[in-house]
C-alpha atoms as a PDB file:
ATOM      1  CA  UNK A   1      67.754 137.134  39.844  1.00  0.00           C
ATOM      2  CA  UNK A   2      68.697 137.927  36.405  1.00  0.00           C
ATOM      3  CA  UNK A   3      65.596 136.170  34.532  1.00  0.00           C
ATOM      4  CA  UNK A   4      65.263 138.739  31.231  1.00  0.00           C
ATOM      5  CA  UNK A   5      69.413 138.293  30.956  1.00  0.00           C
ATOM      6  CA  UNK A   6      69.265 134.589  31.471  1.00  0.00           C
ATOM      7  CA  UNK A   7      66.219 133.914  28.253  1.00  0.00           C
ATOM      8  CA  UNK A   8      68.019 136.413  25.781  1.00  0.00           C
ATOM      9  CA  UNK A   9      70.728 135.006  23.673  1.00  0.00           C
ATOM     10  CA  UNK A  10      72.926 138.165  23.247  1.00  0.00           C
ATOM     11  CA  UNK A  11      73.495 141.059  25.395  1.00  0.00           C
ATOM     12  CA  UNK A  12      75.099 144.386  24.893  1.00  0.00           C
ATOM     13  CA  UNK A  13      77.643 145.577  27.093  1.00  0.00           C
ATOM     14  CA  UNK A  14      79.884 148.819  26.066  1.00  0.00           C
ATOM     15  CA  UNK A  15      78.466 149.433  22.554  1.00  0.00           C
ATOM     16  CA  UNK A  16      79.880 145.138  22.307  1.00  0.00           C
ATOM     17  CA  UNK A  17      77.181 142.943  21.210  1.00  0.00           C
ATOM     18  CA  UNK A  18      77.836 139.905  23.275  1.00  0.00           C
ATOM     19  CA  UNK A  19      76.420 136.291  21.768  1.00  0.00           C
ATOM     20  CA  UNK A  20      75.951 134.032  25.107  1.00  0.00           C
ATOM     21  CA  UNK A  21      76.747 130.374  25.638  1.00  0.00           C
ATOM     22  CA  UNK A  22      74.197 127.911  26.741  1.00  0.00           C
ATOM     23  CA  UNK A  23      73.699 126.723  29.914  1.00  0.00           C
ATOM     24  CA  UNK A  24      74.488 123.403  31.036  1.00  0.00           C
ATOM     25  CA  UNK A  25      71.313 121.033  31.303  1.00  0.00           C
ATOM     26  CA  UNK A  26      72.822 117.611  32.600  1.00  0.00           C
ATOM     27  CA  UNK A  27      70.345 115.828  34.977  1.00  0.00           C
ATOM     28  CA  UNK A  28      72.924 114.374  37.914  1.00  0.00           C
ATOM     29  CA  UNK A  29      72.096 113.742  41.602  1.00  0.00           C
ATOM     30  CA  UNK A  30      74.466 114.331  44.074  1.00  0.00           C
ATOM     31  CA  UNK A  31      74.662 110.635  46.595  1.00  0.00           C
ATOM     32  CA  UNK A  32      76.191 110.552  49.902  1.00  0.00           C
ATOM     33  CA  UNK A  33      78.997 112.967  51.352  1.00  0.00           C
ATOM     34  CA  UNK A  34      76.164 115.837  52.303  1.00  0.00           C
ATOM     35  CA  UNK A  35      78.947 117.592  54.545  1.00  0.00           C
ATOM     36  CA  UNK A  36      80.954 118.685  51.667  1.00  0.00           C
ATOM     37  CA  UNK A  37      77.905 119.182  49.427  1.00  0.00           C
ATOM     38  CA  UNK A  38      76.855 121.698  52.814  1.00  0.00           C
ATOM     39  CA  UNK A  39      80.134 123.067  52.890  1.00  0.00           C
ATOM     40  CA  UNK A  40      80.029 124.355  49.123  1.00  0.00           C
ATOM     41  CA  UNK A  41      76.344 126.214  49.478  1.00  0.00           C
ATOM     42  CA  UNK A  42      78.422 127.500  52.338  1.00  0.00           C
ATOM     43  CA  UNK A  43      80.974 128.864  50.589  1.00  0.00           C
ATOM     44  CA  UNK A  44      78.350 130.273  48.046  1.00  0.00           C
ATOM     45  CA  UNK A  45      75.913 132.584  50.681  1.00  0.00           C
ATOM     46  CA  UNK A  46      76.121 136.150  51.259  1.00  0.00           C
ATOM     47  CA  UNK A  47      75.157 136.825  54.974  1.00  0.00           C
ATOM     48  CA  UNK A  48      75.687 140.829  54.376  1.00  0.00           C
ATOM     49  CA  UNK A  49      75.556 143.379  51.818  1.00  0.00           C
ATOM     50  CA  UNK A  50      79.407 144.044  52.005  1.00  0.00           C
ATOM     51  CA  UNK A  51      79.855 140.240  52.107  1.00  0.00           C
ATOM     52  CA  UNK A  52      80.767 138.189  49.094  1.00  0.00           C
ATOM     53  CA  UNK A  53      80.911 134.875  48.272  1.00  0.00           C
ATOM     54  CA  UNK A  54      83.829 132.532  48.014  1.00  0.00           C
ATOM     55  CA  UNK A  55      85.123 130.539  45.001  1.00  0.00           C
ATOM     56  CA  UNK A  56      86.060 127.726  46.511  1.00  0.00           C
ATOM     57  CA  UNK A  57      88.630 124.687  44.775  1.00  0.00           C
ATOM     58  CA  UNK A  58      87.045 121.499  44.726  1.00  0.00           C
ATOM     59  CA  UNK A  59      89.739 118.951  44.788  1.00  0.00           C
ATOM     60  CA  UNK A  60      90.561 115.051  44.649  1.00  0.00           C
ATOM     61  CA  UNK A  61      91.487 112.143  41.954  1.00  0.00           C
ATOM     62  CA  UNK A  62      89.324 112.027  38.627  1.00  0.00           C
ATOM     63  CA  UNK A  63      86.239 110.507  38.973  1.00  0.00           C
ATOM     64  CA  UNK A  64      85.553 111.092  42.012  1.00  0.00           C
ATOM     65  CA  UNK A  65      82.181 113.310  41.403  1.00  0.00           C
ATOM     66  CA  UNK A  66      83.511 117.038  42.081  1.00  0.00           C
ATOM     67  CA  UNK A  67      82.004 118.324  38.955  1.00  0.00           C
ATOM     68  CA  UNK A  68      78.599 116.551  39.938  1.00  0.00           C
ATOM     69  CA  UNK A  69      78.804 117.975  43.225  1.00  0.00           C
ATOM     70  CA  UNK A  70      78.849 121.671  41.609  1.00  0.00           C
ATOM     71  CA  UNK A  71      76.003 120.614  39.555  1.00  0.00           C
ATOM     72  CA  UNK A  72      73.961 119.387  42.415  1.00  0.00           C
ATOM     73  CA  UNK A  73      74.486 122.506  44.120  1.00  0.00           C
ATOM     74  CA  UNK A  74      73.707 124.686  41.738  1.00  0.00           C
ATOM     75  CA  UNK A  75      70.667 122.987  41.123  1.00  0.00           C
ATOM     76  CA  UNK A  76      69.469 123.584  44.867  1.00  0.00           C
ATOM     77  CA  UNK A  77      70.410 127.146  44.482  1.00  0.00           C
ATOM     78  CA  UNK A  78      68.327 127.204  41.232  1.00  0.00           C
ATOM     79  CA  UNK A  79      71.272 128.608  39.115  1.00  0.00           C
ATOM     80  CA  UNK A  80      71.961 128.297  35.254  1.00  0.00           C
ATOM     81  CA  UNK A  81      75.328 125.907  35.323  1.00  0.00           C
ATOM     82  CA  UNK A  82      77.950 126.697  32.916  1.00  0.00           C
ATOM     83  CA  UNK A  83      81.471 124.775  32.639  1.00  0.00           C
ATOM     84  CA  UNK A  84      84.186 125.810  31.521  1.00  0.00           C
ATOM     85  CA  UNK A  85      86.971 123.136  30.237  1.00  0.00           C
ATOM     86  CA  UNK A  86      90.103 124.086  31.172  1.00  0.00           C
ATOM     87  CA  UNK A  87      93.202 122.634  29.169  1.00  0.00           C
ATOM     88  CA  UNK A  88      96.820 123.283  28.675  1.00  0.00           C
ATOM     89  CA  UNK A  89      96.235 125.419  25.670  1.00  0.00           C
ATOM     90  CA  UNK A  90      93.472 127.713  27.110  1.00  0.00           C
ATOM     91  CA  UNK A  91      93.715 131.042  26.285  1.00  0.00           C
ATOM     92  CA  UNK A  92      93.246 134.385  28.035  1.00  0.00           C
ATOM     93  CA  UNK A  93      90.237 135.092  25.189  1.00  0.00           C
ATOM     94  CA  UNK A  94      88.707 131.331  25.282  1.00  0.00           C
ATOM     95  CA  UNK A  95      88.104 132.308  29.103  1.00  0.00           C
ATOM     96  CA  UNK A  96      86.172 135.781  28.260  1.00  0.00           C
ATOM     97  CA  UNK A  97      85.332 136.175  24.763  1.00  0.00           C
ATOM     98  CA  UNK A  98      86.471 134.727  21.135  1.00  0.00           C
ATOM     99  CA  UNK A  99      85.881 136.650  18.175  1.00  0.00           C
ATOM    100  CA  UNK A 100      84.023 134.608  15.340  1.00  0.00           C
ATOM    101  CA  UNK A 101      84.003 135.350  12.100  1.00  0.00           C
ATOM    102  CA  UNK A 102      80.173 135.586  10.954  1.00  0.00           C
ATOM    103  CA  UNK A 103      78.563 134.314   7.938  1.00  0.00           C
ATOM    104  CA  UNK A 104      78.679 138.170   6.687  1.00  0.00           C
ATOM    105  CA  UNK A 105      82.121 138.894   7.224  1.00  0.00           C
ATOM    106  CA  UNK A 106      81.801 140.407  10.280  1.00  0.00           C
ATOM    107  CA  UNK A 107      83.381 139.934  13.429  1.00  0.00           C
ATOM    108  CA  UNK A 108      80.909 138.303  16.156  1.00  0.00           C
ATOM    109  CA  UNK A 109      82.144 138.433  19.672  1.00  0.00           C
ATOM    110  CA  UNK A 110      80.810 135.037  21.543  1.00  0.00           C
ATOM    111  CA  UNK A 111      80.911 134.928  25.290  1.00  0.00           C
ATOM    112  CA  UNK A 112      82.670 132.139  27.311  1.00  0.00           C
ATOM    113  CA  UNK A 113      80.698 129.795  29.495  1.00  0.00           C
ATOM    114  CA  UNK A 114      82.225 131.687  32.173  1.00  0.00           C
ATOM    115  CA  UNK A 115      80.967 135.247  31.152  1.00  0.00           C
ATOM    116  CA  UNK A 116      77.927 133.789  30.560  1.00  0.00           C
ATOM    117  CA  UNK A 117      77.714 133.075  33.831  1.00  0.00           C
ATOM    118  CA  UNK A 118      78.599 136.315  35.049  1.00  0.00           C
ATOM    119  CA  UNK A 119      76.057 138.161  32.972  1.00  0.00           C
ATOM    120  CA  UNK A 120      73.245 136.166  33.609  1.00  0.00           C
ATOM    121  CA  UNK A 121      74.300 135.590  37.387  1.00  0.00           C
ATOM    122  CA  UNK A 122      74.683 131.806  37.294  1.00  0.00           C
ATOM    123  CA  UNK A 123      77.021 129.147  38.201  1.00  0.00           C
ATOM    124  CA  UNK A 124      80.410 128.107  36.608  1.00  0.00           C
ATOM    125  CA  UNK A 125      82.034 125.817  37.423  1.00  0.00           C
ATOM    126  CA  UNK A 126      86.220 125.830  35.960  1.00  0.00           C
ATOM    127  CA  UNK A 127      86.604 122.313  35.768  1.00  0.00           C
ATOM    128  CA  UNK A 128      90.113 120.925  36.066  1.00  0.00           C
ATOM    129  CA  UNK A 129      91.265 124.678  36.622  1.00  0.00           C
ATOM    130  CA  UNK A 130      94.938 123.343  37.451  1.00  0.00           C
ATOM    131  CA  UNK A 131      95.412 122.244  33.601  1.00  0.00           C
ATOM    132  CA  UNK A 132      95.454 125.841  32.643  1.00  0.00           C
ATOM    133  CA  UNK A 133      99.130 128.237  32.514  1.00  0.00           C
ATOM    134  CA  UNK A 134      99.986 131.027  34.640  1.00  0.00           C
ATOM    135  CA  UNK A 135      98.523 133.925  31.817  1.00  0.00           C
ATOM    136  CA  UNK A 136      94.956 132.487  31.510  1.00  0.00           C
ATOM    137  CA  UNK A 137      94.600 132.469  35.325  1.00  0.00           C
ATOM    138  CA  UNK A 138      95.933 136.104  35.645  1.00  0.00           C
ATOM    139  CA  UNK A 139      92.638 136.750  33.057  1.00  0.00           C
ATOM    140  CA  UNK A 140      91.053 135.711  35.906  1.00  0.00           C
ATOM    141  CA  UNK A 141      92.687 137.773  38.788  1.00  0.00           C
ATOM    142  CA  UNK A 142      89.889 140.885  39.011  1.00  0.00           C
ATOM    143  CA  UNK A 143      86.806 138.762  38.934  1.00  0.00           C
ATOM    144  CA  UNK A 144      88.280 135.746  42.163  1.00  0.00           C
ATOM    145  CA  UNK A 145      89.032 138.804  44.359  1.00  0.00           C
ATOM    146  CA  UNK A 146      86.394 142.048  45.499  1.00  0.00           C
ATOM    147  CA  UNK A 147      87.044 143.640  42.034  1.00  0.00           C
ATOM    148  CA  UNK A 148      84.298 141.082  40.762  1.00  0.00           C
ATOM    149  CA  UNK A 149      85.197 141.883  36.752  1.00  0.00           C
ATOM    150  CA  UNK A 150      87.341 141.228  33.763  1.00  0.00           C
ATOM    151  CA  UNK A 151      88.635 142.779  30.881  1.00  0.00           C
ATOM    152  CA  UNK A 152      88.233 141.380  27.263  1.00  0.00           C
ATOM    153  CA  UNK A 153      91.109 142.746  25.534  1.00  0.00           C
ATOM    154  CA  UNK A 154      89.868 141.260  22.279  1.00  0.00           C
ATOM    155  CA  UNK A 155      86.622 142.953  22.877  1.00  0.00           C
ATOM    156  CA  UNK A 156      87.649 145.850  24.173  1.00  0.00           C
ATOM    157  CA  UNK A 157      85.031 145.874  27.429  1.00  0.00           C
ATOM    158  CA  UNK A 158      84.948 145.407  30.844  1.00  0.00           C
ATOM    159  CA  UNK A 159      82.562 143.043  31.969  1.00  0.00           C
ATOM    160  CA  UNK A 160      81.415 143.215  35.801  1.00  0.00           C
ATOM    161  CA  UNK A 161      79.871 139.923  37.601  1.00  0.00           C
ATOM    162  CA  UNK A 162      75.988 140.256  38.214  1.00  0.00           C
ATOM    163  CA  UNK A 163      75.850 139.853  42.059  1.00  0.00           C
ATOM    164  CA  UNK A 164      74.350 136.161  41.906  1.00  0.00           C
ATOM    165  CA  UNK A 165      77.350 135.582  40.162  1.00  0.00           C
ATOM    166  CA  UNK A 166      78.675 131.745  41.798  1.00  0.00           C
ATOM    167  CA  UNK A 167      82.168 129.735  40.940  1.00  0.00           C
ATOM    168  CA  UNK A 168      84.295 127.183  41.592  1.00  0.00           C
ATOM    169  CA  UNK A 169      87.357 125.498  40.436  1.00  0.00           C
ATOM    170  CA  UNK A 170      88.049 121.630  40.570  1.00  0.00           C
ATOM    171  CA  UNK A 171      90.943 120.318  40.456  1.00  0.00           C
ATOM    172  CA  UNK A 172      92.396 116.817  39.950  1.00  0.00           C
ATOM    173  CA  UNK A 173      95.336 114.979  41.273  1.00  0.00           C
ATOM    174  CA  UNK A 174      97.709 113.736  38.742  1.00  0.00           C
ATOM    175  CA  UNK A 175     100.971 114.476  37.028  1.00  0.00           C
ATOM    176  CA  UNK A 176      99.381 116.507  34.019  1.00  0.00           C
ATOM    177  CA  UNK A 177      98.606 119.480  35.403  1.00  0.00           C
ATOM    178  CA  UNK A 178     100.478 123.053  36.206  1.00  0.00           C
ATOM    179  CA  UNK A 179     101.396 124.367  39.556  1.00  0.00           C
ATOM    180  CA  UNK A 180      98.763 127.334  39.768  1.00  0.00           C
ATOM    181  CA  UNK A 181     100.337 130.277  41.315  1.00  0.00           C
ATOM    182  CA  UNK A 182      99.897 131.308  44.693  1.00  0.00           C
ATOM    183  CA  UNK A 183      97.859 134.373  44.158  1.00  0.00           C
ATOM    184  CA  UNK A 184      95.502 132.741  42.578  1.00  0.00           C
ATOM    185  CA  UNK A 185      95.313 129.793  45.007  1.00  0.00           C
ATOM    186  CA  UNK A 186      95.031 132.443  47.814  1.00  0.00           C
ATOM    187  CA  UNK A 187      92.117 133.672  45.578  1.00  0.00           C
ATOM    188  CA  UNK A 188      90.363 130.095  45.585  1.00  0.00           C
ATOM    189  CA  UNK A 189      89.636 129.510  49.038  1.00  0.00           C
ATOM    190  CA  UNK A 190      88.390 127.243  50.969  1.00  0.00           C
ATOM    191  CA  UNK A 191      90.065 124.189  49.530  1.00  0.00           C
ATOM    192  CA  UNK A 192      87.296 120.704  49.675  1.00  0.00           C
ATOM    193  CA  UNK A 193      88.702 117.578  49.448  1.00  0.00           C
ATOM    194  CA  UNK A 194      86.320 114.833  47.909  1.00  0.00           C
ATOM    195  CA  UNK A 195      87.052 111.443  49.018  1.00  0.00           C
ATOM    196  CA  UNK A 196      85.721 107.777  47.637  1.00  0.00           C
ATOM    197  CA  UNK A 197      82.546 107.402  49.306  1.00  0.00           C
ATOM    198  CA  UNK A 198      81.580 104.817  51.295  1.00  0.00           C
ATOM    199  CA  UNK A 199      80.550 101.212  49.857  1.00  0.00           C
ATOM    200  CA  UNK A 200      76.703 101.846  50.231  1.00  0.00           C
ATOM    201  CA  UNK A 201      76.860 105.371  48.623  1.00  0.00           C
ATOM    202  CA  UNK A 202      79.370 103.901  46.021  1.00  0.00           C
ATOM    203  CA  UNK A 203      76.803 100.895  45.284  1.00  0.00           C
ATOM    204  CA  UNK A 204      73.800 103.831  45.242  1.00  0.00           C
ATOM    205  CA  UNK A 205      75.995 105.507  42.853  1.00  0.00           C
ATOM    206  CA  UNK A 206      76.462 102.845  40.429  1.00  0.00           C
ATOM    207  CA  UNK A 207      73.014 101.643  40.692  1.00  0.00           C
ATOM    208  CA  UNK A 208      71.886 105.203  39.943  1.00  0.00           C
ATOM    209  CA  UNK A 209      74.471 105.539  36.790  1.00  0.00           C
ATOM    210  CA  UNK A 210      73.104 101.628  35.639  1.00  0.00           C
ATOM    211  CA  UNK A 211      69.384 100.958  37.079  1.00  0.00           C
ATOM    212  CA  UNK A 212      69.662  97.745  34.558  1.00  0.00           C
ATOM    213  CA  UNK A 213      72.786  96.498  35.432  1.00  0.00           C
ATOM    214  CA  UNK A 214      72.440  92.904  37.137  1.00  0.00           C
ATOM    215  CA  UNK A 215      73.024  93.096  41.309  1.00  0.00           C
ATOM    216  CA  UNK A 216      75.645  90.367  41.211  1.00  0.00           C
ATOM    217  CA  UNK A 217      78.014  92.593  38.741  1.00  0.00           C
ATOM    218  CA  UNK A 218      77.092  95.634  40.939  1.00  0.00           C
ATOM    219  CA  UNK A 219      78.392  93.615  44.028  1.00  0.00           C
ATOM    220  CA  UNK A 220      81.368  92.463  42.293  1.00  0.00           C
ATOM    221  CA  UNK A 221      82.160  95.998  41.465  1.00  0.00           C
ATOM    222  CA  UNK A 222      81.828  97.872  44.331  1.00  0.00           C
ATOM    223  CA  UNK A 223      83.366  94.991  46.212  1.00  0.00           C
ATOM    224  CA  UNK A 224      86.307  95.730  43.955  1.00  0.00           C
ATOM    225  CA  UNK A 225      86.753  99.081  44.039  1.00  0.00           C
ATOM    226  CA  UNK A 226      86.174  99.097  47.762  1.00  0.00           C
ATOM    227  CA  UNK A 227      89.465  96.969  47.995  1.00  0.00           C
ATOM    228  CA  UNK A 228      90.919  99.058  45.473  1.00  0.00           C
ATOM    229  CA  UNK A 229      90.157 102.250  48.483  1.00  0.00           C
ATOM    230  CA  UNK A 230      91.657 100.284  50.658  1.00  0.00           C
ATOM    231  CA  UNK A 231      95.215  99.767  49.156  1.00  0.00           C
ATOM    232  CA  UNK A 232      94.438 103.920  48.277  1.00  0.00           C
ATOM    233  CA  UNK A 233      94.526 103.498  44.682  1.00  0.00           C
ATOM    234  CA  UNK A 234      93.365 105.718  42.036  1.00  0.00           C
ATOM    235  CA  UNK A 235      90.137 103.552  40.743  1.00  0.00           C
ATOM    236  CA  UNK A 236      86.774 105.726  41.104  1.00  0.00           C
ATOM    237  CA  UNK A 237      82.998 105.163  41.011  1.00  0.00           C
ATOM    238  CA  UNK A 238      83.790 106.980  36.969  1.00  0.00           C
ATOM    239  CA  UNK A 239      85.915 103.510  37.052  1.00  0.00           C
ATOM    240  CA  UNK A 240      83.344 101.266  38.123  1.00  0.00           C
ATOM    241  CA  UNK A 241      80.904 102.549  35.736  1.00  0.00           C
ATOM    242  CA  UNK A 242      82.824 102.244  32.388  1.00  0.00           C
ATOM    243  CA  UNK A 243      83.274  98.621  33.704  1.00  0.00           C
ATOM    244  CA  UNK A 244      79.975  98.004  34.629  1.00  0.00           C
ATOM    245  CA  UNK A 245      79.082  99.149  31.222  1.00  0.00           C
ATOM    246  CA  UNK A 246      81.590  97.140  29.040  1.00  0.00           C
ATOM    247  CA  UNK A 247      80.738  93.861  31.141  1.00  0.00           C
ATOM    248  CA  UNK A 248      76.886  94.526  30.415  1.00  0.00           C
ATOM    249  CA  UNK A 249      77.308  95.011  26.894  1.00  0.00           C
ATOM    250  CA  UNK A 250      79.856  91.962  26.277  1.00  0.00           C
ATOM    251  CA  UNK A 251      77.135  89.694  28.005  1.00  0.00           C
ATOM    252  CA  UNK A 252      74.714  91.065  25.834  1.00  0.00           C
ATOM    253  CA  UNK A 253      76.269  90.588  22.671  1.00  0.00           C
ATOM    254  CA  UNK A 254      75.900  87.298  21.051  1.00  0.00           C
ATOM    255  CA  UNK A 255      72.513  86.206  22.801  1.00  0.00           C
ATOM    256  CA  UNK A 256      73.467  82.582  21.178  1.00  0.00           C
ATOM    257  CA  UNK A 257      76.932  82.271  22.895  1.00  0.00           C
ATOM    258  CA  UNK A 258      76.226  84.736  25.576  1.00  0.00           C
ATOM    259  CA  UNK A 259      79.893  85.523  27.987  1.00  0.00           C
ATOM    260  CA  UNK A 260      79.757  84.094  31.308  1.00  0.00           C
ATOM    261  CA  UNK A 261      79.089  87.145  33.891  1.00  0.00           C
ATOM    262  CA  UNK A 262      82.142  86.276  35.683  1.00  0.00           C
ATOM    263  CA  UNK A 263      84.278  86.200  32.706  1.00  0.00           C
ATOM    264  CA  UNK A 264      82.776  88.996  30.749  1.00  0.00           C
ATOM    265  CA  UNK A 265      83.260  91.206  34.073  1.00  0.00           C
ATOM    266  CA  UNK A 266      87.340  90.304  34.509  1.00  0.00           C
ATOM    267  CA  UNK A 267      87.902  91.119  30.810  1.00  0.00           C
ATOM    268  CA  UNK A 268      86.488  94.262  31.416  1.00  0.00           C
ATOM    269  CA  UNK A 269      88.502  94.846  34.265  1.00  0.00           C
ATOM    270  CA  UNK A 270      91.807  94.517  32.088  1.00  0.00           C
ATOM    271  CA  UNK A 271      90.160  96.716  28.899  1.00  0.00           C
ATOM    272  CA  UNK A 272      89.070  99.505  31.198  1.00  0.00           C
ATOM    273  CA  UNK A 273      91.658  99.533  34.411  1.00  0.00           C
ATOM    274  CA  UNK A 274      94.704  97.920  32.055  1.00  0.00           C
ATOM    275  CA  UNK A 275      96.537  94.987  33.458  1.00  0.00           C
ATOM    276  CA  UNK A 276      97.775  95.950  36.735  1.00  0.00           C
ATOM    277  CA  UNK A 277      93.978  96.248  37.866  1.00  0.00           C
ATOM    278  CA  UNK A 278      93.603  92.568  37.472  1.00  0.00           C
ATOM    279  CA  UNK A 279      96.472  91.545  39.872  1.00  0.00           C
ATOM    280  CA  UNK A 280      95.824  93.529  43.222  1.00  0.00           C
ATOM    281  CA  UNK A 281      98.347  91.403  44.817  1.00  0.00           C
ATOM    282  CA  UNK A 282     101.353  92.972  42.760  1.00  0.00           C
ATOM    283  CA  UNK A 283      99.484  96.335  43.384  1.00  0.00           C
ATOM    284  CA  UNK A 284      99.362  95.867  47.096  1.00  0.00           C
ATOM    285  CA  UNK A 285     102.970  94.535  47.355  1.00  0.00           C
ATOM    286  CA  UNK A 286     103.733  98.263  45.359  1.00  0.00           C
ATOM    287  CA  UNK A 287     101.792 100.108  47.687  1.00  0.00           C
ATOM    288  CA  UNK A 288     102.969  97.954  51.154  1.00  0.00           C
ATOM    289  CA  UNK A 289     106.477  98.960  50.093  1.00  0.00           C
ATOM    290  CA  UNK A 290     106.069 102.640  49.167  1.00  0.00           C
ATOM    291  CA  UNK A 291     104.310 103.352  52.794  1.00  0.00           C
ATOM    292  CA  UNK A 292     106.038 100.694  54.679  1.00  0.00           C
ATOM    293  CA  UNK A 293     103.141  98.789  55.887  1.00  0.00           C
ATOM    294  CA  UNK A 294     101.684  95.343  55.910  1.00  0.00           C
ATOM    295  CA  UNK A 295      98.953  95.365  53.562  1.00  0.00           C
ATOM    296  CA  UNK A 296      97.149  92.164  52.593  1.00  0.00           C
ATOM    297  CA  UNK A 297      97.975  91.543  49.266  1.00  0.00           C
ATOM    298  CA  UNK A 298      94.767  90.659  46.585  1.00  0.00           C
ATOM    299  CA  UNK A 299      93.851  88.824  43.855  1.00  0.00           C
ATOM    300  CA  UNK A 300      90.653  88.904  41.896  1.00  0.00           C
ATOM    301  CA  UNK A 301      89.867  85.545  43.231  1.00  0.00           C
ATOM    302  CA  UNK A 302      89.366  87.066  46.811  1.00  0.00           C
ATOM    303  CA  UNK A 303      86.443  88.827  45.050  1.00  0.00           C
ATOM    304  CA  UNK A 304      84.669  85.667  44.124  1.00  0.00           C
ATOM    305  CA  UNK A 305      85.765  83.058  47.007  1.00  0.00           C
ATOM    306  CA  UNK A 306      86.445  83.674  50.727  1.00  0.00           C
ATOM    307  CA  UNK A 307      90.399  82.736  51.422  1.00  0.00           C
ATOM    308  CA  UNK A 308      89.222  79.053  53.127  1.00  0.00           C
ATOM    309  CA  UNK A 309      87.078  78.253  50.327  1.00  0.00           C
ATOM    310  CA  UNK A 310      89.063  75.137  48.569  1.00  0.00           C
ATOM    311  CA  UNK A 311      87.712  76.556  45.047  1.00  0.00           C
ATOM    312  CA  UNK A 312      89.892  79.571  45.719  1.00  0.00           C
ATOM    313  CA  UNK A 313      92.179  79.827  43.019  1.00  0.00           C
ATOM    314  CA  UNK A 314      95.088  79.882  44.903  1.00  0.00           C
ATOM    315  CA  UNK A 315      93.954  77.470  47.237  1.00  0.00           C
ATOM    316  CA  UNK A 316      96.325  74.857  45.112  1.00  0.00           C
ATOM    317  CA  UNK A 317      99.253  77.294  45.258  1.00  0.00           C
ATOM    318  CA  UNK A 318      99.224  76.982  48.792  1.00  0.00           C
ATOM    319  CA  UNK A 319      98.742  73.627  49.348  1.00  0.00           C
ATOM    320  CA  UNK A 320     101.874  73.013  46.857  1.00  0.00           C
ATOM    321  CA  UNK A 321     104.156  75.159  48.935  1.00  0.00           C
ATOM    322  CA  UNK A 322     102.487  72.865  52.373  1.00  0.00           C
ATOM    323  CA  UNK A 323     103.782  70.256  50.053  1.00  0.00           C
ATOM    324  CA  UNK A 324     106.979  70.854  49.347  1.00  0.00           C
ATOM    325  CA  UNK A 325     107.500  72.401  53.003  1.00  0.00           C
ATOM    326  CA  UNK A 326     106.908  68.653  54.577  1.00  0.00           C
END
């Protein structure tokens, strides 16, 4: 392990005095879905000396825990964790190395998460890789295949990987991001998809996020967003959290008029999910006729009354229609 590289706070490589980034220290547990969790120390072992390890893409909708996942398992491979945040505008040099302008005048050469991570022989982890163009990734060609280095053109050095050297790219699901080009994919490999866990994990993830947050809102949530897996929409435990939160808070804030749970958790449902979240029924009519099926549709009253109970809140609707049917 590379313990003297991993304390000092610059390193020389090539006459190039190179300042290093700081490692990420975020405390996050990895709950439920061990398979995958398995599959990525997997992809990380070397079971030979002319074996190397893989640098796999981590893929699924946002939210959905992928960069947690990396951070739990570098944590059991007890790794520095560096990410890298990859957007539209990357660069070639914000991947390797940046030249700063120093206090003297001079120029200072700073090393990217990444690098970082291949000096010291950590973890990186390139998150939301596919937001990045086609010239930043080809930066990154040498160092994804057996070559295991890259080339600072700004610098003017060649940097090889130290041999505990780990990555991984995730990758989310959405219309904002660029095709990445097929040598490069064939570089990532194997691909792990992430799905939404299951409702106990999802309710030990919540509960893990917001250890104060009252058990009826918790049920109400993950009952929610259980329904929302169901119709295969979009709304993660990321989701459920930033809901939780805004519900808590609005209950908490006037302690002399204090917002009725119930209340205070659908408002947050339409200032953190938007408008459609709060009418499931229009969102599973959407979904029934893009796939073809039969899907129940929802309301957020199903989430506080069975459908018999006469306090439904369509229970009236209904017996209107019986009405005007006889």
């Amino acid at each position: 392990m590379a313990s003297s590289a991993r304390q000092a706070k610059a390193v020389e490589i090539g006459g190039v005095t190179l300042h290093l980034s700081t490692p990420d220290t975020t405390e996050q547990e990895w709950i439920g879905q061990d398979e995958i969790l398995r599959q990525l120390l997997a992809c990380w072992l070397v079971v030979d000396d002319r074996d190397l390890p893989l640098a796999p893409r981590l893929v699924g909708p946002p939210g959905i825990g992928k960069t947690t996942l990396a951070m739990a398992a570098s944590r059991l491979r007890e790794q520095p964790l560096y990410i890298n945040q990859c957007t539209a505008d990357t660069r070639p040099e914000d991947l390797l190395v940046t030249p700063v302008l120093s206090e003297q005048g001079k120029i200072a050469y700073h090393a990217s998460p990444l690098v970082t991570a291949m000096i010291v022989g950590g973890v990186c982890v390139l998150d939301e890789g596919n937001r990045m163009n086609e010239k930043s990734w080809a930066s990154l060609a040498p160092l994804l295949d057996h070559r295991r280095y890259v080339e600072s053109v700004v610098a003017g050095v060649t940097i090889k990987a130290h041999p505990d050297f780990r990555c991984c790219v995730t990758m989310n699901e959405d219309e904002s991001t660029y095709e990445v080009p097929d040598y490069i994919l064939s570089r990532l490999q194997p691909q792990l998809a992430l799905g939404f866990p299951e409702r106990d994990d999802e309710l030990a993830i919540l509960k893990y996020h917001l250890p104060f947050a009252p058990s009826e809102l918790l049920e109400l949530t993950v009952d929610f967003l259980q329904k929302a897996h169901e119709l295969r929409l979009d709304f993660s435990p990321r989701d459920g959290i930033n809901v939780l939160r805004f519900a808590i808070k609005r209950m908490a804030q006037d302690p002399n008029h204090p917002l009725g749970r119930d209340r205070a958790w659908a408002e947050a449902i339409l200032c953190v999910l938007g408008e459609e979240a709060a009418d499931l029924e229009s969102l599973a009519q959407r979904r029934r006729r893009a796939l073809g099926g039969q899907a129940t549709p929802m309301g957020l009253g199903d989430l506080f009354f069975s459908p018999d109970d006469p306090l439904h809140p369509d229970a009236d609707d209904d017996d209107e229609d019986d009405d005007d049917a006889y």
